[in-house]
N, C-alpha and C. Protein backbone atom coordinates (compact mmCIF):
# COMPACT_ATOMS: atom_id res chain seq x y z
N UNK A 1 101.54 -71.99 48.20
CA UNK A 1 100.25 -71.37 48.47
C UNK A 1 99.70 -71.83 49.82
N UNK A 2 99.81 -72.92 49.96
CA UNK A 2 99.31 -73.85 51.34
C UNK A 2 99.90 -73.18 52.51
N UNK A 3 101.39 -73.24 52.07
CA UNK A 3 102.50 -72.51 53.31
C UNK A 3 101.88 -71.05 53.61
N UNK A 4 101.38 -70.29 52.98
CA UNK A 4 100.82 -68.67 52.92
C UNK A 4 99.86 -69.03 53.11
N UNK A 5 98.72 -69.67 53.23
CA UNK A 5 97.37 -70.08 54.18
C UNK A 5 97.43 -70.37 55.41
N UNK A 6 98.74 -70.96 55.61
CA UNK A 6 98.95 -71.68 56.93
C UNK A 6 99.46 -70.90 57.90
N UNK A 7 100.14 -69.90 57.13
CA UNK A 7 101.05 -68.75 58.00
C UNK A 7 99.60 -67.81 58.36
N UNK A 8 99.03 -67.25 57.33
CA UNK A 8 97.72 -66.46 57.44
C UNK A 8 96.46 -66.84 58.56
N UNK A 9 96.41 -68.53 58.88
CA UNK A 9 95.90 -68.79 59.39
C UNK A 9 96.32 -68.70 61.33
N UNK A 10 97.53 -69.19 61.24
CA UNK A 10 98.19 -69.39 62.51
C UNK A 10 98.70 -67.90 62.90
N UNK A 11 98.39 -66.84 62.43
CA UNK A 11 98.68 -65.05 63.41
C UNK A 11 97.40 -64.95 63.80
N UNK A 12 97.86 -64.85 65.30
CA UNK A 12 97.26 -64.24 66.38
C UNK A 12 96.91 -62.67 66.63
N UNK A 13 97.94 -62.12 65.74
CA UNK A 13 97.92 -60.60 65.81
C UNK A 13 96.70 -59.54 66.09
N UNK A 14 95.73 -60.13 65.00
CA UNK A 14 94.49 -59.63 64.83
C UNK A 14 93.71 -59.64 65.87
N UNK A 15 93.27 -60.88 66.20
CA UNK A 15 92.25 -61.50 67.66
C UNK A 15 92.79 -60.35 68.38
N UNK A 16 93.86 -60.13 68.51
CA UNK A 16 94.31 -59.82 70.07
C UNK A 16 93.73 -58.46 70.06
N UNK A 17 94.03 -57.15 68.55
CA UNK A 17 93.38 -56.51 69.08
C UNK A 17 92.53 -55.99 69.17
N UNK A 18 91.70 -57.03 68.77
CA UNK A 18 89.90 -56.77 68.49
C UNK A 18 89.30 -57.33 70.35
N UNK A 19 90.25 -58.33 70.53
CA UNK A 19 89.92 -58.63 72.14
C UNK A 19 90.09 -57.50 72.79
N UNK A 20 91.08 -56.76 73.02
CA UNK A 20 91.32 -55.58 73.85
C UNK A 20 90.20 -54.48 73.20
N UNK A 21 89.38 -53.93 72.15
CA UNK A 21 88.74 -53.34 71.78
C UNK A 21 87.33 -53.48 72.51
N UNK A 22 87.48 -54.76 72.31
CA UNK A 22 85.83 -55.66 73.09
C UNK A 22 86.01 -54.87 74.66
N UNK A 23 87.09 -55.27 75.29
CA UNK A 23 87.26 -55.36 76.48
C UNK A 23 87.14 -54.23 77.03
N UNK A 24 87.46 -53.22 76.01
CA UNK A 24 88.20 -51.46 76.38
C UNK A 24 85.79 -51.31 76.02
N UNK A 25 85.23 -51.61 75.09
CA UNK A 25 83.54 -51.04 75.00
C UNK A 25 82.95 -51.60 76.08
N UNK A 26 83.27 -53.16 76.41
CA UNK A 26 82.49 -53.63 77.89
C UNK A 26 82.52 -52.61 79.14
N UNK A 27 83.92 -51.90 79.21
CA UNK A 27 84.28 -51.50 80.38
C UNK A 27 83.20 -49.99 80.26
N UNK A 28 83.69 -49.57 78.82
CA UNK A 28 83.15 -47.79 78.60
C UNK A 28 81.06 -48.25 79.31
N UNK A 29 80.49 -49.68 78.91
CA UNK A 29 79.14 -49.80 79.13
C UNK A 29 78.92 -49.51 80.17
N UNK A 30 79.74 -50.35 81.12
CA UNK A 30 79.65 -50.64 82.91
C UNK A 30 79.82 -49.35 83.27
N UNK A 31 80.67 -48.73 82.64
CA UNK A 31 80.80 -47.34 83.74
C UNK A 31 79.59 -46.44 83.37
N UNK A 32 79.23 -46.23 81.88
CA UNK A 32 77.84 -45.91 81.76
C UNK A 32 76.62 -45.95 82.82
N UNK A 33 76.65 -47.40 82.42
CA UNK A 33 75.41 -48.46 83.55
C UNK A 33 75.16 -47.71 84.80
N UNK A 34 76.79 -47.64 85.56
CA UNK A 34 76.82 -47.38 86.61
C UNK A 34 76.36 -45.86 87.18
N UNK A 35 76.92 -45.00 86.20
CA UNK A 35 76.55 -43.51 86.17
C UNK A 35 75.07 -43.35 85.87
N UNK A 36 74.54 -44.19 85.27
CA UNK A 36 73.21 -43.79 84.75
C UNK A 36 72.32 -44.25 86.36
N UNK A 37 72.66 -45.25 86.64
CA UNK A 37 72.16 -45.77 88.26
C UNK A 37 72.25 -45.34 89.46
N UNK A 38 73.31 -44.10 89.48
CA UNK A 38 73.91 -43.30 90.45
C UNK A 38 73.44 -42.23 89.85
N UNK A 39 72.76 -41.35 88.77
CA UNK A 39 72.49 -40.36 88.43
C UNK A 39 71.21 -40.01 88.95
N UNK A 40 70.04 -40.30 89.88
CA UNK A 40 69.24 -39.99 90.58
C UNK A 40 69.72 -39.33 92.13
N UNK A 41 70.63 -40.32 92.58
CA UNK A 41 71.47 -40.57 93.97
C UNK A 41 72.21 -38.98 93.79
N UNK A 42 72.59 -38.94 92.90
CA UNK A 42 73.76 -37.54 92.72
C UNK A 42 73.10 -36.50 92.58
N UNK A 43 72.23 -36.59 91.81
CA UNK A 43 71.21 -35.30 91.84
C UNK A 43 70.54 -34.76 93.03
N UNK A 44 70.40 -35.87 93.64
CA UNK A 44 69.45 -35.22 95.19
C UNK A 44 70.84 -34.44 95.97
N UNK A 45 71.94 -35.66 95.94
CA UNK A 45 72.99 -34.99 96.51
C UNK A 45 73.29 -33.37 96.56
N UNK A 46 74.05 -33.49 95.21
CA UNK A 46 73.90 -31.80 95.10
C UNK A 46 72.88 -31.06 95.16
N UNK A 47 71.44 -31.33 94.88
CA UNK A 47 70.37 -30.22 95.22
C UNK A 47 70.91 -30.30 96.48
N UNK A 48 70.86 -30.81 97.57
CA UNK A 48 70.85 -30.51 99.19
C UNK A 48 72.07 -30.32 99.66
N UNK A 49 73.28 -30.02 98.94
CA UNK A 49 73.93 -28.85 98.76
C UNK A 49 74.52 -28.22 98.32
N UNK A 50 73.55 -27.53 97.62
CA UNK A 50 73.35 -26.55 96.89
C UNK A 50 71.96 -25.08 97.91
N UNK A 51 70.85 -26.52 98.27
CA UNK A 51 69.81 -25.57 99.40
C UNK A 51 71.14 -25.37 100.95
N UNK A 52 71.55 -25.93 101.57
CA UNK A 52 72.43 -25.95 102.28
C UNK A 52 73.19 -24.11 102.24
N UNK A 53 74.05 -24.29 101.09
CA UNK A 53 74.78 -23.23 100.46
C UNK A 53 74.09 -21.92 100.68
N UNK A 54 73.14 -22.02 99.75
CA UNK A 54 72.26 -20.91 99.19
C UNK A 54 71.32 -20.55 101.16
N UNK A 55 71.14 -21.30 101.69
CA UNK A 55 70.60 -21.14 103.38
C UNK A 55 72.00 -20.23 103.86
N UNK A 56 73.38 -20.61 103.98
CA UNK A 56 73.99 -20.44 104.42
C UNK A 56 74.45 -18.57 103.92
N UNK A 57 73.94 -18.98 103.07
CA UNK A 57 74.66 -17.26 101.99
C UNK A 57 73.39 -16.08 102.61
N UNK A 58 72.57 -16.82 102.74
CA UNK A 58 70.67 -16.09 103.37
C UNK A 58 70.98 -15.60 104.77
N UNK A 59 71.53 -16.60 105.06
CA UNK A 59 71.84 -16.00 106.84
C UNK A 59 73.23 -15.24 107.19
N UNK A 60 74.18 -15.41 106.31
CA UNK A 60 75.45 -14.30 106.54
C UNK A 60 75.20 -12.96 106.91
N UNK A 61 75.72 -11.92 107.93
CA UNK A 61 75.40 -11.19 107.76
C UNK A 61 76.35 -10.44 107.96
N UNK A 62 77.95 -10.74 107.44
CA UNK A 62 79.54 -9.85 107.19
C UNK A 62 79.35 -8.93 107.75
């Protein structure tokens, strides 16, 4: 019984892939984080061109 506690105790198997699980949600946060912090920055971006575009389509005259 001791020997089957001892074996149960000493696998690593598990940890490992609850570590990579941890590691794989930290990463999905940061890139979140990051998009959510750049999501003002991006918005102006494309409005101005998008007005750019829409100027450019105003003045064509094929």
């Amino acid at each position: 019984m001791t020997r089957m506690l001892r074996k149960f105790w000493d696998d690593e198997s598990g940890p490992t892939a609850i570590e990579y699980g941890l590691i794989a949600a930290l990463i999905a946060v940061a890139i979140i984080a990051a998009l959510e912090a750049l999501s003002g920055s991006l918005t102006s971006i494309f409005n101005g061109v998008a007005t750019e575009l829409d100027t450019a389509a105003g003045n064509f005259t094929g």
